[in-house]
PDB file of N, CA and C in Angstrom:
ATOM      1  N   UNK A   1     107.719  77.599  27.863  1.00  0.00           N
ATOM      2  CA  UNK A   1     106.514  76.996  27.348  1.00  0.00           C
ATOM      3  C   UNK A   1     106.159  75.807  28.229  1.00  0.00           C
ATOM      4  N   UNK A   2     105.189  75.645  28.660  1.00  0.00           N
ATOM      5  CA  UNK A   2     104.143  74.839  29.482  1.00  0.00           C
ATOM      6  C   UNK A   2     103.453  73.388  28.639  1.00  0.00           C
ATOM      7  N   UNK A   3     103.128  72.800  29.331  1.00  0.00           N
ATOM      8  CA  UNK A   3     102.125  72.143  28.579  1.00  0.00           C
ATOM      9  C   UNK A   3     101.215  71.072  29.324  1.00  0.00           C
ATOM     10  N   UNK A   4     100.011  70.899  29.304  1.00  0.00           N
ATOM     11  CA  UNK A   4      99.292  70.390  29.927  1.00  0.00           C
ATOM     12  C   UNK A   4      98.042  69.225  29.379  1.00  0.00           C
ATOM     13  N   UNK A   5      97.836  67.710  29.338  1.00  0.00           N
ATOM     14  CA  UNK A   5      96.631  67.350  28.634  1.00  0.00           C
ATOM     15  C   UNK A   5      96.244  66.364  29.855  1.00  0.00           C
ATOM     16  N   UNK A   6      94.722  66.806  29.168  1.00  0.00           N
ATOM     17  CA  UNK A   6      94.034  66.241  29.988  1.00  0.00           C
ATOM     18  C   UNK A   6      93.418  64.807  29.607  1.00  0.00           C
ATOM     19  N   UNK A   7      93.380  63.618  30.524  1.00  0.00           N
ATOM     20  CA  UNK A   7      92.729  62.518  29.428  1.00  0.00           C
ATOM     21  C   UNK A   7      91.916  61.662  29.739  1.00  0.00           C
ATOM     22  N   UNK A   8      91.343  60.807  29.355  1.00  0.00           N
ATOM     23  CA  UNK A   8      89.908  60.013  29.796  1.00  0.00           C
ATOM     24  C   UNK A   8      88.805  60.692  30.024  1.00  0.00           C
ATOM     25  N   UNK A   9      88.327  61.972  29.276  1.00  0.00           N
ATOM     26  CA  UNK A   9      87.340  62.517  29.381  1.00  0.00           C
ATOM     27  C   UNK A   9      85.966  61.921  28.684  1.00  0.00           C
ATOM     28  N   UNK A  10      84.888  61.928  29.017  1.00  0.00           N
ATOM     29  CA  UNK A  10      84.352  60.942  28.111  1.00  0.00           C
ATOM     30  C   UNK A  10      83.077  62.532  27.661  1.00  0.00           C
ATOM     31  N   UNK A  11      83.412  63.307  26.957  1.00  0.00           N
ATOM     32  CA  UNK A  11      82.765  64.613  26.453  1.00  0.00           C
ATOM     33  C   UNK A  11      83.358  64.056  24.823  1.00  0.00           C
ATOM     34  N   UNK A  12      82.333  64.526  23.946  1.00  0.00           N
ATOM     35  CA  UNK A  12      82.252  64.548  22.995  1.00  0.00           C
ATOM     36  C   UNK A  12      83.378  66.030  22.224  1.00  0.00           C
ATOM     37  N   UNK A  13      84.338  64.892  21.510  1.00  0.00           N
ATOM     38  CA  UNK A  13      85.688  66.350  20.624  1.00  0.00           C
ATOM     39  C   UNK A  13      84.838  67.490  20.193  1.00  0.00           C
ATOM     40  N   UNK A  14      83.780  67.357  19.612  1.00  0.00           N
ATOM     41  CA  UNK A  14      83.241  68.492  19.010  1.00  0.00           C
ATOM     42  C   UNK A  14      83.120  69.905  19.942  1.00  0.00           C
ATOM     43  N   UNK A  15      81.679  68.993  20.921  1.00  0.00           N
ATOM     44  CA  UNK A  15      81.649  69.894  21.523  1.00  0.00           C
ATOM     45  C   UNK A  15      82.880  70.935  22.756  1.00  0.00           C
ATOM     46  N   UNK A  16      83.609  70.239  22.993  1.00  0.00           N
ATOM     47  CA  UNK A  16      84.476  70.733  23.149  1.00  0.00           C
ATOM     48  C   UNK A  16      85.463  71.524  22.707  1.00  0.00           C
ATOM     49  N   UNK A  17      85.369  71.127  21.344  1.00  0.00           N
ATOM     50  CA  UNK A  17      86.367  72.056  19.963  1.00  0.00           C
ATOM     51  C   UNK A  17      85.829  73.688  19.932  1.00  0.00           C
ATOM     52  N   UNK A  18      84.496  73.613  20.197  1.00  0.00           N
ATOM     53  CA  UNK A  18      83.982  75.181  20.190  1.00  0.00           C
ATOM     54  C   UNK A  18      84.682  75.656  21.640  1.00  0.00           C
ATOM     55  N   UNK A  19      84.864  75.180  22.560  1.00  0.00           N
ATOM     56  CA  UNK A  19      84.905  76.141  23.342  1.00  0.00           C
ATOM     57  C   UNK A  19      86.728  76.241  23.283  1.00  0.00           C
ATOM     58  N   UNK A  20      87.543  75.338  22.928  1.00  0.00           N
ATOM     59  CA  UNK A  20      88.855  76.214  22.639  1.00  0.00           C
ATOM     60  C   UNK A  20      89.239  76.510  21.564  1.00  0.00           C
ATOM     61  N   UNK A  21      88.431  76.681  20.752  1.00  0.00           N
ATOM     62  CA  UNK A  21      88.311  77.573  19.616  1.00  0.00           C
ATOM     63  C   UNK A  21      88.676  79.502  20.382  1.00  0.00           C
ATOM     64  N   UNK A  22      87.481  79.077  21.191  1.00  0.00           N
ATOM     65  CA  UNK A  22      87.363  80.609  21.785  1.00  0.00           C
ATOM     66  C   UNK A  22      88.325  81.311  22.266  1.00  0.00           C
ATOM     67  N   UNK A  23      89.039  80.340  23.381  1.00  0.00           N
ATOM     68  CA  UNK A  23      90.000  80.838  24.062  1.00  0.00           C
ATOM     69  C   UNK A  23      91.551  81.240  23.214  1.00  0.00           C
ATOM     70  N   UNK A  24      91.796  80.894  22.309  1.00  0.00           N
ATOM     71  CA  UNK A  24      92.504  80.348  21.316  1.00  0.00           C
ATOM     72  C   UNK A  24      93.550  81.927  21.514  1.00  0.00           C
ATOM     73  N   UNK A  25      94.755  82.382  21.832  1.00  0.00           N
ATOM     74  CA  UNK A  25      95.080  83.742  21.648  1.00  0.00           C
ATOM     75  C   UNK A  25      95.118  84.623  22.726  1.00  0.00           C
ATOM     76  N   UNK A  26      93.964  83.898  24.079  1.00  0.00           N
ATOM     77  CA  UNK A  26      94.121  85.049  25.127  1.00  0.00           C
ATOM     78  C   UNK A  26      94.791  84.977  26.134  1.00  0.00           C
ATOM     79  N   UNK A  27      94.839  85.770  27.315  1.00  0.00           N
ATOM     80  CA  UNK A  27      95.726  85.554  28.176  1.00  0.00           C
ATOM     81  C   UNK A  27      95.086  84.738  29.047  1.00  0.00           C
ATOM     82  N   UNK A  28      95.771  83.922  29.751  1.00  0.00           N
ATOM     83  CA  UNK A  28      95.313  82.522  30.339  1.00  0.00           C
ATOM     84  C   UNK A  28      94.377  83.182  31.832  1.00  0.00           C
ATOM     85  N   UNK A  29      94.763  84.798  32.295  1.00  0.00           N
ATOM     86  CA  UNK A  29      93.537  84.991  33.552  1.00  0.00           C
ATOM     87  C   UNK A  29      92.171  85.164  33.050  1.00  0.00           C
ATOM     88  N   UNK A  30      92.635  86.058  31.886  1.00  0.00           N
ATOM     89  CA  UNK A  30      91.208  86.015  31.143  1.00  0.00           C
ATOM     90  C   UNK A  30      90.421  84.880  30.526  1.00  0.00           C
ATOM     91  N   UNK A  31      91.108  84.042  30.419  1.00  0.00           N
ATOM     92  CA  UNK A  31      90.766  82.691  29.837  1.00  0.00           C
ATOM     93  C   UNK A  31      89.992  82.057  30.789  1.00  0.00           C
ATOM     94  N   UNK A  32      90.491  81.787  31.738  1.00  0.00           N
ATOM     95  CA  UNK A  32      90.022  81.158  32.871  1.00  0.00           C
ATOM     96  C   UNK A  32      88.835  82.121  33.714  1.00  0.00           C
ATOM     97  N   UNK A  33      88.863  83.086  33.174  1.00  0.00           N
ATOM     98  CA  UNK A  33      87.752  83.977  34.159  1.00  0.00           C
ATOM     99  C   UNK A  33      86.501  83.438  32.871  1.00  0.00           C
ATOM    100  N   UNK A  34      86.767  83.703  31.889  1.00  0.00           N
ATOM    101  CA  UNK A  34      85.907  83.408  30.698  1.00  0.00           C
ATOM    102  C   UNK A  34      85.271  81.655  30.566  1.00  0.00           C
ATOM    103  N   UNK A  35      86.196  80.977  31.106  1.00  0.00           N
ATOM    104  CA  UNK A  35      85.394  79.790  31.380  1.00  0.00           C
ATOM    105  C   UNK A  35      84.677  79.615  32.412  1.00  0.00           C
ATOM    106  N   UNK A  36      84.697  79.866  33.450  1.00  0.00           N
ATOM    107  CA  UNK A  36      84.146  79.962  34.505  1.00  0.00           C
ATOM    108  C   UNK A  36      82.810  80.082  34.506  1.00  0.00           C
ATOM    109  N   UNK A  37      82.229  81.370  33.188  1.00  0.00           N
ATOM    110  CA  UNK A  37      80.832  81.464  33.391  1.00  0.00           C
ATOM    111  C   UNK A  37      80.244  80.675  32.151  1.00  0.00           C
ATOM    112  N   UNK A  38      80.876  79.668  31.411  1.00  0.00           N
ATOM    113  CA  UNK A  38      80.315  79.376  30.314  1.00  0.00           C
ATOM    114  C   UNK A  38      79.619  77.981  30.415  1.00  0.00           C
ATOM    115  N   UNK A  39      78.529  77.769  30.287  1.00  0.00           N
ATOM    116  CA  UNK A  39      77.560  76.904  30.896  1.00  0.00           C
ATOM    117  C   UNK A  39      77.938  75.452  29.912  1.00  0.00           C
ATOM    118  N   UNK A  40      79.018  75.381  29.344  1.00  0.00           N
ATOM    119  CA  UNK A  40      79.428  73.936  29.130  1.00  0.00           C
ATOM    120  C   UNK A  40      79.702  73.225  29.717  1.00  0.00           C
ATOM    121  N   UNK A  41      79.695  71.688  29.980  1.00  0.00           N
ATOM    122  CA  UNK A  41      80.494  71.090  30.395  1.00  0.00           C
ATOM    123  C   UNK A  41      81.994  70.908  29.916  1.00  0.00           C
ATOM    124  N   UNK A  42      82.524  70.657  28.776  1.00  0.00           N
ATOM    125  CA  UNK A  42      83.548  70.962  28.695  1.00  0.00           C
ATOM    126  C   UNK A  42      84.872  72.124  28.969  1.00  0.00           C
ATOM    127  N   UNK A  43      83.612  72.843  29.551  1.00  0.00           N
ATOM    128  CA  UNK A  43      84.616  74.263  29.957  1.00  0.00           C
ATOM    129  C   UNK A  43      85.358  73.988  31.180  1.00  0.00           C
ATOM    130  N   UNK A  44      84.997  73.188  32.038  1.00  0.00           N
ATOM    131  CA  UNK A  44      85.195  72.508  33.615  1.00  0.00           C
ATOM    132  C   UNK A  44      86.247  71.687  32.934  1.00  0.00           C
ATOM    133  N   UNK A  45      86.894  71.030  31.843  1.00  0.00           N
ATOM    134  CA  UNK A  45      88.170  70.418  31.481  1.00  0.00           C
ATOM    135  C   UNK A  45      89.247  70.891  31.481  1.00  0.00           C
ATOM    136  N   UNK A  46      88.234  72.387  30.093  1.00  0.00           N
ATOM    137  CA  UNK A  46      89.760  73.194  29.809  1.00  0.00           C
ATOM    138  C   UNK A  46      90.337  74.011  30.826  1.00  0.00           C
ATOM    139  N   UNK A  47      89.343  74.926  31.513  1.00  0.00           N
ATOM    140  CA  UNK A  47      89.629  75.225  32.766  1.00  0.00           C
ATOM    141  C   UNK A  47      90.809  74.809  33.628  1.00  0.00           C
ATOM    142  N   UNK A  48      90.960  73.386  33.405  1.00  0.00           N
ATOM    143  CA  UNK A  48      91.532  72.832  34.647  1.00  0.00           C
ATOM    144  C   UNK A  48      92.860  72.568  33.930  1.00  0.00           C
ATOM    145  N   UNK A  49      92.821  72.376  32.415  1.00  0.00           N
ATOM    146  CA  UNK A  49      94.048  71.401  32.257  1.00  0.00           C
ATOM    147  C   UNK A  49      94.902  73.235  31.711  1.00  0.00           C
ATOM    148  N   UNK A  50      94.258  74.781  31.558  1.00  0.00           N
ATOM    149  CA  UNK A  50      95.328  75.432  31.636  1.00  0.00           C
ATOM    150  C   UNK A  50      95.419  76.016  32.352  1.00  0.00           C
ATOM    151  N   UNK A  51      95.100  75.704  33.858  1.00  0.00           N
ATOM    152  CA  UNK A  51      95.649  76.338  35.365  1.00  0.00           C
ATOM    153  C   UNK A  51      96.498  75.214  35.603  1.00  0.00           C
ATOM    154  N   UNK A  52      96.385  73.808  34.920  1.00  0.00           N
ATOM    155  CA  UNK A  52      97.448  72.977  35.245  1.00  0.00           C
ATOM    156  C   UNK A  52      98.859  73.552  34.560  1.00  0.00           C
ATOM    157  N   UNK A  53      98.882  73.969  33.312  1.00  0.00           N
ATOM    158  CA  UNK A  53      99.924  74.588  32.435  1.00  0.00           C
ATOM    159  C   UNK A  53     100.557  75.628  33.081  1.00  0.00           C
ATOM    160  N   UNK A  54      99.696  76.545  33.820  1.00  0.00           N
ATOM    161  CA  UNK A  54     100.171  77.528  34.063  1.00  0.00           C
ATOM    162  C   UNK A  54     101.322  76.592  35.470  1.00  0.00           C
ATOM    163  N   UNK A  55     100.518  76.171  36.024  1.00  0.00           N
ATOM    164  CA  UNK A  55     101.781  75.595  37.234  1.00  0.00           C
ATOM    165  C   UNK A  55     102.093  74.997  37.258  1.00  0.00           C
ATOM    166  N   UNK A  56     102.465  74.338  36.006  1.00  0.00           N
ATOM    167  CA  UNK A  56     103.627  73.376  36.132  1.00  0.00           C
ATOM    168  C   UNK A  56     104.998  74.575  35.469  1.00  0.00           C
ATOM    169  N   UNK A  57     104.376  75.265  34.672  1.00  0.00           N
ATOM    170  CA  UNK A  57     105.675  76.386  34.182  1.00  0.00           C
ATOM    171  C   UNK A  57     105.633  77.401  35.477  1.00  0.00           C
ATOM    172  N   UNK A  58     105.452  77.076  36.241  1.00  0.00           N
ATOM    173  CA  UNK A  58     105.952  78.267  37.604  1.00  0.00           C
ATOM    174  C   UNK A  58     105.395  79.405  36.998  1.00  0.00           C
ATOM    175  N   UNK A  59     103.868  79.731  36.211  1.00  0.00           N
ATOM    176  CA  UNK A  59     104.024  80.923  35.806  1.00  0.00           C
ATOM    177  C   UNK A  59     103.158  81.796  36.573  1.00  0.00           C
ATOM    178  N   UNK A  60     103.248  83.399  36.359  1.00  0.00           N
ATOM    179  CA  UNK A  60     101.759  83.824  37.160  1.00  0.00           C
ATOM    180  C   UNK A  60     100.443  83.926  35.844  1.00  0.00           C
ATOM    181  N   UNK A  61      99.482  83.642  35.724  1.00  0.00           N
ATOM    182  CA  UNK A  61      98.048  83.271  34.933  1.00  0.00           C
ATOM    183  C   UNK A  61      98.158  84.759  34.079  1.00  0.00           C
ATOM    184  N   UNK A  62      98.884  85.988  34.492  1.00  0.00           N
ATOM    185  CA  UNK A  62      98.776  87.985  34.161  1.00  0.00           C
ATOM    186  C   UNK A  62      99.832  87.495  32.885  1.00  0.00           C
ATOM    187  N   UNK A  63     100.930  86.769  32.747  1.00  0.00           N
ATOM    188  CA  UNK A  63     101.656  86.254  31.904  1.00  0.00           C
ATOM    189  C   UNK A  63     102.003  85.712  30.901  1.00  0.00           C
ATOM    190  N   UNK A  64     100.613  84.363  31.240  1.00  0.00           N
ATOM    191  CA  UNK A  64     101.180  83.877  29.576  1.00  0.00           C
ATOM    192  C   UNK A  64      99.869  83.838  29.181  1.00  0.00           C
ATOM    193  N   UNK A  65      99.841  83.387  27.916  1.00  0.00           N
ATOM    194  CA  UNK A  65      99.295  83.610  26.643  1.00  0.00           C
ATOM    195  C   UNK A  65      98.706  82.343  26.200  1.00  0.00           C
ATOM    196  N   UNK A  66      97.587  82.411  26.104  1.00  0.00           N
ATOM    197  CA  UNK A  66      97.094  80.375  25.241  1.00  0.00           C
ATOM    198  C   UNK A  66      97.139  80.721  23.943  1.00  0.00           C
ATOM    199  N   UNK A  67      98.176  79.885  23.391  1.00  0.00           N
ATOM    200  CA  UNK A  67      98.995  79.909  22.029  1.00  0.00           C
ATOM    201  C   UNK A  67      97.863  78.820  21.473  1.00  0.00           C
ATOM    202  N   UNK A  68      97.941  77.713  22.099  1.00  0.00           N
ATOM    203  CA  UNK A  68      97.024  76.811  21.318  1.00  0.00           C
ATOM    204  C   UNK A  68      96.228  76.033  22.274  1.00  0.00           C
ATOM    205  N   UNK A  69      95.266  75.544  21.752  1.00  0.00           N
ATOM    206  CA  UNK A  69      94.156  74.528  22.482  1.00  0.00           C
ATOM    207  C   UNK A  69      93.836  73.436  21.856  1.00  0.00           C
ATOM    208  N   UNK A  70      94.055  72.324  21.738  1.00  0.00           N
ATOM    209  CA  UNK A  70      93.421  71.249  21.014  1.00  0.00           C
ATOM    210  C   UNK A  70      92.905  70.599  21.933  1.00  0.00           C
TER     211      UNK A  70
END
């Protein structure tokens, strides 16, 4: 298990709460392919802080799983 946060963002919790709501369950390539086209700004956070997760656990992205998002 990995773990990654990101901090000093100055984006509003809410809007951000919808978009890892979404991801909430999938596999982290699909996750990240799925943020990519989503015209939030907060998607450019989560994006980043679970490709950070993924490498800090040495993992490959086909592997693990986003268990949770807060």
């Amino acid at each position: 298990m990995s773990k990654s946060v990101i901090k000093f963002v100055r984006i509003s919790p809410t809007k951000t709460r919808l978009i890892a709501k979404q991801i909430q369950g999938m596999n982290a390539e699909f996750a990240l392919a799925t943020l990519e086209f989503t015209p939030n700004r907060g998607a450019k956070y989560i994006a980043n802080a679970i490709s950070s997760a993924v490498a800090n656990g040495g993992y490959e992205p086909e592997e693990v799983i986003v268990s949770s998002c807060r």
